[in-house]
N, C-alpha and C. Protein backbone atom coordinates (compact mmCIF):
# COMPACT_ATOMS: atom_id res chain seq x y z
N UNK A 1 183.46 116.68 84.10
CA UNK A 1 183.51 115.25 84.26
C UNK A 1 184.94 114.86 84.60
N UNK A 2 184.99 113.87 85.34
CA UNK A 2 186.11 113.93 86.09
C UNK A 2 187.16 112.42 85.22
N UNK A 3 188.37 112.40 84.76
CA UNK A 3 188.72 111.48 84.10
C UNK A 3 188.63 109.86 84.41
N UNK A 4 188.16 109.64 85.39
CA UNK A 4 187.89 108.47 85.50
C UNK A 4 186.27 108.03 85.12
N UNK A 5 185.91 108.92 85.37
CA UNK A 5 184.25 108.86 84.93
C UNK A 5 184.36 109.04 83.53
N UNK A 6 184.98 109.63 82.81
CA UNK A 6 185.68 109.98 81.16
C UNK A 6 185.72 108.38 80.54
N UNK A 7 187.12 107.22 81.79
CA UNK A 7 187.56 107.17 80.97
C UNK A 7 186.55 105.33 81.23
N UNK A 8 185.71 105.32 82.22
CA UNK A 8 184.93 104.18 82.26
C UNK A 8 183.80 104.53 81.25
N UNK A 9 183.45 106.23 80.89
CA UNK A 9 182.24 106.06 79.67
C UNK A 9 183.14 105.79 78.24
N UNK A 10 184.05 106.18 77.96
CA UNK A 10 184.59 105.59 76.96
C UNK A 10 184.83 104.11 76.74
N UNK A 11 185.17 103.02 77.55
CA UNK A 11 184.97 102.04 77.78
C UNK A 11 184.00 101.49 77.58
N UNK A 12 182.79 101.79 78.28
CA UNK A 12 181.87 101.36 78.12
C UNK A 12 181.01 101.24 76.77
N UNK A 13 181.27 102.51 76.22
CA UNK A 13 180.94 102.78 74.48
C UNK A 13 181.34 102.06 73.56
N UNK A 14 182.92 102.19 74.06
CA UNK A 14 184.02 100.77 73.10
C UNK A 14 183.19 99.76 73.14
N UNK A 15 182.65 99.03 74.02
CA UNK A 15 182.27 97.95 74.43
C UNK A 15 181.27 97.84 73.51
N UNK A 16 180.05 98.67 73.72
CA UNK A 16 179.17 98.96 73.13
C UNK A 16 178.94 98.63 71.83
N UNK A 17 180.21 99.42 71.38
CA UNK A 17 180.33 99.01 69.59
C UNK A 17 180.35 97.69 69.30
N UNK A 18 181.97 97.05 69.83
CA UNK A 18 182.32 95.69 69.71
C UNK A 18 180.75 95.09 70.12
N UNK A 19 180.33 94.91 70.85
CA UNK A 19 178.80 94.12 71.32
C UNK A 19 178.11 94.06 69.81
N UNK A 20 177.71 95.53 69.17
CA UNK A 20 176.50 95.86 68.29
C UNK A 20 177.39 94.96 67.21
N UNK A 21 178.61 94.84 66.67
CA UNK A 21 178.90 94.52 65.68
C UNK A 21 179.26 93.40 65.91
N UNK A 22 178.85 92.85 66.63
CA UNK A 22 179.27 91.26 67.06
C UNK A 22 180.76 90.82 67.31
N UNK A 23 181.50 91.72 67.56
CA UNK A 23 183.02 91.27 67.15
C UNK A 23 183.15 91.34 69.09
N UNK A 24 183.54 90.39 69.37
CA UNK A 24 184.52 89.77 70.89
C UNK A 24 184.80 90.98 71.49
N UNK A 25 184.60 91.12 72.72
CA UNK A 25 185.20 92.32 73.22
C UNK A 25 186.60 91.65 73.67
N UNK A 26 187.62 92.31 74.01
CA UNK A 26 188.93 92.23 74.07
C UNK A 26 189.37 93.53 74.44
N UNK A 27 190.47 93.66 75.47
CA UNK A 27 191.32 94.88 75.46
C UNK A 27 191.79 95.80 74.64
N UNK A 28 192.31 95.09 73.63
CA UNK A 28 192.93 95.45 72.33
C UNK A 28 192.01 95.89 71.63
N UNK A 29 190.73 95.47 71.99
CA UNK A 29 189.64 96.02 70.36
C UNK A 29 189.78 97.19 71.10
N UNK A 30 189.40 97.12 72.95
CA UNK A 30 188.23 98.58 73.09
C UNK A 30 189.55 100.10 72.79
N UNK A 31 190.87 99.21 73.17
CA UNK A 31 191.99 100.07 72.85
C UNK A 31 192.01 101.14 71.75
N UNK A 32 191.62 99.71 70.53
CA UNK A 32 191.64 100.43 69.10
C UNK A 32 190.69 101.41 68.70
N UNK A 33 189.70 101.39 69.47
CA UNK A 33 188.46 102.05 69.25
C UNK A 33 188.43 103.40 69.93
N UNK A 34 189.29 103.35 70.98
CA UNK A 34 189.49 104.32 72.22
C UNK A 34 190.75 105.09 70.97
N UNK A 35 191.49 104.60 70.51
CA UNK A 35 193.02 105.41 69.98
C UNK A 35 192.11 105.76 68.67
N UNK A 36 191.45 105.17 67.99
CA UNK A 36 190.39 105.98 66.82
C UNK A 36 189.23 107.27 66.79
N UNK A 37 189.09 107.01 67.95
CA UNK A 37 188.16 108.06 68.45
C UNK A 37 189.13 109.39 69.14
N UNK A 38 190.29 109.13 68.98
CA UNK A 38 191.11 109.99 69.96
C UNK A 38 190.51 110.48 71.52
N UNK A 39 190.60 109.24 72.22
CA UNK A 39 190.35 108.69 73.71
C UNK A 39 191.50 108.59 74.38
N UNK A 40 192.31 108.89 75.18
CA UNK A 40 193.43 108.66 76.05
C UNK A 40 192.74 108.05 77.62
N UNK A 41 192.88 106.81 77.85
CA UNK A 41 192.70 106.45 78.97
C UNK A 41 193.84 105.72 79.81
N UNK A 42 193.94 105.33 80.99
CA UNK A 42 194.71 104.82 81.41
C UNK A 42 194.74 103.36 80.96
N UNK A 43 195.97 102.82 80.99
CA UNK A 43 196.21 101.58 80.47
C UNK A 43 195.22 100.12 80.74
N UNK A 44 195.07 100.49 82.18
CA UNK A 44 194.76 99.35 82.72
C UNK A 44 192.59 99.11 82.74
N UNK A 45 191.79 100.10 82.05
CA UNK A 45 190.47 100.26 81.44
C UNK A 45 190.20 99.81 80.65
N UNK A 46 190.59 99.63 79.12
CA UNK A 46 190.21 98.48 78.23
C UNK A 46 190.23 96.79 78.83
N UNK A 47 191.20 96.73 79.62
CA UNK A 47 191.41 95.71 79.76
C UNK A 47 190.85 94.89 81.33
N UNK A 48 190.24 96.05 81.92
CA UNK A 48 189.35 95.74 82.85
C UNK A 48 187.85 95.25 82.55
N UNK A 49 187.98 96.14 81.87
CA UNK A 49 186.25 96.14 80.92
C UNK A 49 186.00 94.80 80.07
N UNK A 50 187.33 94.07 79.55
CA UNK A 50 187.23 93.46 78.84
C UNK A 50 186.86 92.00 79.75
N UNK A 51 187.95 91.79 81.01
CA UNK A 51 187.84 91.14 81.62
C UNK A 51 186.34 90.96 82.01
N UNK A 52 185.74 91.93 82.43
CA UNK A 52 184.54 92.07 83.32
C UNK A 52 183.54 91.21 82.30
N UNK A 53 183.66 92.09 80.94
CA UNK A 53 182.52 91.36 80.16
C UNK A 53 182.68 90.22 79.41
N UNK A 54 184.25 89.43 79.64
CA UNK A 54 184.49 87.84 79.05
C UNK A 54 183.02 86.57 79.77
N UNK A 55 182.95 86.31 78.35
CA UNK A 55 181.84 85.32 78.10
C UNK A 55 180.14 85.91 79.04
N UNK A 56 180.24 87.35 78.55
CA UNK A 56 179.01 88.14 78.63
C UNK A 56 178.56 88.46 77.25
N UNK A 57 177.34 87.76 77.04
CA UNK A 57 176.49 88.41 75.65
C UNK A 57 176.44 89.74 76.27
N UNK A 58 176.63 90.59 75.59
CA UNK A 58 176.48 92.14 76.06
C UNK A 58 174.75 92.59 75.64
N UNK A 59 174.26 92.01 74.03
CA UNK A 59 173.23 92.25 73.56
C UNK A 59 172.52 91.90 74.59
N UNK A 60 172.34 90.40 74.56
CA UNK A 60 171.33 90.15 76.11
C UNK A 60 171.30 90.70 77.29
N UNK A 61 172.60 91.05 77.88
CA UNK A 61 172.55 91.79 79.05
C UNK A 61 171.38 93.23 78.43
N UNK A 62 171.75 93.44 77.72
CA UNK A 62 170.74 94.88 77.49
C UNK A 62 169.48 94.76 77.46
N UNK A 63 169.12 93.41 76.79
CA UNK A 63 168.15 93.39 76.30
C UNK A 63 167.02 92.64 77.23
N UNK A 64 167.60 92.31 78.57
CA UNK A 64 166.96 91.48 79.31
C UNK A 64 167.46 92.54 80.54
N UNK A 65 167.58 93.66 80.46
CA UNK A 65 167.52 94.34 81.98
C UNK A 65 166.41 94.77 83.21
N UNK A 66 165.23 95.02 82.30
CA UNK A 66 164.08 95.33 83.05
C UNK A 66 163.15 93.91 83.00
N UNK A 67 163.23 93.05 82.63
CA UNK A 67 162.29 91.81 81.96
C UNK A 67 162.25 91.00 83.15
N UNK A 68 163.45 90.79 84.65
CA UNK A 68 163.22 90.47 85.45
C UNK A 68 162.62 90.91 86.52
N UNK A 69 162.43 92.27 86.57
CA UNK A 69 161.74 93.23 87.55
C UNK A 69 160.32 92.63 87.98
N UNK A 70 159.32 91.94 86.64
CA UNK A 70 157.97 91.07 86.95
C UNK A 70 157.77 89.72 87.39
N UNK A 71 159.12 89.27 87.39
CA UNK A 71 159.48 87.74 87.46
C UNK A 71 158.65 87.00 89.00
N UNK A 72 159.34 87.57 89.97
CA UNK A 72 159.83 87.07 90.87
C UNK A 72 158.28 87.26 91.88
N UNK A 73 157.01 88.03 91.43
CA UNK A 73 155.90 87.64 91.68
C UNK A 73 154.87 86.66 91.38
N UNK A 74 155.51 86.56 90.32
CA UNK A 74 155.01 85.20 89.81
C UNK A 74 154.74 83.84 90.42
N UNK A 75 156.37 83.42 91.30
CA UNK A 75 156.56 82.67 91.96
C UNK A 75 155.54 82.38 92.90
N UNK A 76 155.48 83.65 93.93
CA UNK A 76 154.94 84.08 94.89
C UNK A 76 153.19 83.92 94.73
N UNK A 77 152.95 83.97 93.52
CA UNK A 77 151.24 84.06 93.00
C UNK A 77 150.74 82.55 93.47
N UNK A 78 151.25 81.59 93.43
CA UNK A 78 150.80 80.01 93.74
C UNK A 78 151.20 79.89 95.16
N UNK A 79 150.55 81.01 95.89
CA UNK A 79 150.50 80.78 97.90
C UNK A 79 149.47 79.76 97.85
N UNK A 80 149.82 79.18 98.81
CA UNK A 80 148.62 78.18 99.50
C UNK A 80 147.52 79.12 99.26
N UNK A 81 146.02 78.62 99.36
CA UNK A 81 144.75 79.47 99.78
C UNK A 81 144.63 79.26 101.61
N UNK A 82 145.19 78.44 101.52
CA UNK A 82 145.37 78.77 103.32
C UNK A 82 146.01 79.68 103.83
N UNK A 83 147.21 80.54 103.47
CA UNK A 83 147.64 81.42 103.70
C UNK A 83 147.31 82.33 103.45
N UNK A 84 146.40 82.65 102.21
CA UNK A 84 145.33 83.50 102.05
C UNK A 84 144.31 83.70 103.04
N UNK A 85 143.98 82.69 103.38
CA UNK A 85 142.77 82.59 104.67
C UNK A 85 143.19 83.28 106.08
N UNK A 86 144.21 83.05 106.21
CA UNK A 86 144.84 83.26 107.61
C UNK A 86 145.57 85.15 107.24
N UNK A 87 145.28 85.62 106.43
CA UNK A 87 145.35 86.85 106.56
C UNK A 87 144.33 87.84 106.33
N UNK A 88 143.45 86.84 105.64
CA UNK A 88 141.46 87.40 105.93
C UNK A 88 140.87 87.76 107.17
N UNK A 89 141.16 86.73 108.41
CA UNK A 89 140.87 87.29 109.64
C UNK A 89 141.88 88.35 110.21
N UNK A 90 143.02 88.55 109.88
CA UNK A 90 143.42 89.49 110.30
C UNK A 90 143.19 90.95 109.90
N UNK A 91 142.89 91.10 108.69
CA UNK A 91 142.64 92.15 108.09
C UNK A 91 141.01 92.90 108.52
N UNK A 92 140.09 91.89 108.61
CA UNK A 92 139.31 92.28 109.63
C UNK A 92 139.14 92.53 110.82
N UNK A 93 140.04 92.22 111.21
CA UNK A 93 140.04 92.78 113.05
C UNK A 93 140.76 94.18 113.03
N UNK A 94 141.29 94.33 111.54
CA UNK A 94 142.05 95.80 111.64
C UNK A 94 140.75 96.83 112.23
N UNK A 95 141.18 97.98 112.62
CA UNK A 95 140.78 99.24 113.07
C UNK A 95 139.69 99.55 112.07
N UNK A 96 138.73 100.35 112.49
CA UNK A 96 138.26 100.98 110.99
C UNK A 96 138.37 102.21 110.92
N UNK A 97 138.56 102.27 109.80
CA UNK A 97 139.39 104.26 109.50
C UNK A 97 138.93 105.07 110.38
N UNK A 98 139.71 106.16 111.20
CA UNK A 98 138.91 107.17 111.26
C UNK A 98 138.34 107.94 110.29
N UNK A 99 137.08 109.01 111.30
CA UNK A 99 137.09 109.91 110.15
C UNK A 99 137.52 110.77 109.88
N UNK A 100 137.52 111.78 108.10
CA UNK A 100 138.78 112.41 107.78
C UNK A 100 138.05 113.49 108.42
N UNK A 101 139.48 114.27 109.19
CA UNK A 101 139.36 115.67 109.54
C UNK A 101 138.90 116.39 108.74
N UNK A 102 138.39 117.95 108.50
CA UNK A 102 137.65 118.91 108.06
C UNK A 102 138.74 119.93 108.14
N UNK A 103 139.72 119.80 108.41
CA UNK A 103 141.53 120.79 108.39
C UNK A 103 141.21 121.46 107.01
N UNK A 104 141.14 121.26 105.94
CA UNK A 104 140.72 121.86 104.82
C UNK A 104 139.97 123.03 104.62
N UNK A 105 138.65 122.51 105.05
CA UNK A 105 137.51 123.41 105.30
C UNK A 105 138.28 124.59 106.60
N UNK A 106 138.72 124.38 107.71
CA UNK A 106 139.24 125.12 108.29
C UNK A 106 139.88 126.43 108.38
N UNK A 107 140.86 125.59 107.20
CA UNK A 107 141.80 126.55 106.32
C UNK A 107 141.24 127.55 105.16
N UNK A 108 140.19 127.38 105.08
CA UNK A 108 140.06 127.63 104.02
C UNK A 108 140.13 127.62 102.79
N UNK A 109 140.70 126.09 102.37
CA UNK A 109 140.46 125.30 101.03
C UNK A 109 139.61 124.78 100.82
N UNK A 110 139.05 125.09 99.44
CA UNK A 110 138.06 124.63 98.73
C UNK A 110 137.92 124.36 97.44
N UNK A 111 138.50 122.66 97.04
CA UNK A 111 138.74 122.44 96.01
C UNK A 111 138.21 122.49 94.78
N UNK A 112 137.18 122.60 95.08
CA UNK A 112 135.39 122.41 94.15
C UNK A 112 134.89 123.22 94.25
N UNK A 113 134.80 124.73 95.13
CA UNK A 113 133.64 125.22 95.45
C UNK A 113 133.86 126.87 94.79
């Protein structure tokens, strides 16, 4: 692992803590947490991290990460029924399947038999 990837997962963990225990993230905490754990990072990582996540609930960010993934169909569910309609005739004028090749049988697969 390469020290910058080191020293953003340490960061991120700091963070982590401060979040779970409710205490403010700040430079200085993730510092203290980084020099307790015996973490050496570059100076300027606590205090990036800290920046990044000022006036971020961290809990909520976690806790609301996948919860928007269903959202945004929802919206989309109250189409006109006219727009519904107008893709009924199109879907019928589609092609109708061919039929499936026998390549299987050919080969000599036989899933069932």
């Amino acid at each position: 692992m390469s020290a910058e990837n080191l020293s953003e997962m340490a960061c991120t963990y700091a963070a982590l803590i401060l979040a779970d225990d409710d205490v403010e993230v700040t430079g200085d905490k993730i510092s203290a947490i980084l020099k307790a754990a015996g973490v050496t990072v570059e100076p300027f990582w606590p205090n990036m991290f800290a920046r990044a996540l000022s006036g971020v609930k961290v809990k909520d960010l976690l806790s609301n990460v996948g919860s928007s993934v269903g959202s945004a169909p929802a919206a989309g569910a109250a189409a006109p029924a006219a727009a519904a309609a107008a893709v009924e005739p199109a879907a019928s004028k589609a092609k109708e399947p061919e039929p499936e090749s026998e390549s299987d049988d050919d080969m000599g697969f036989d899933l069932f038999g």
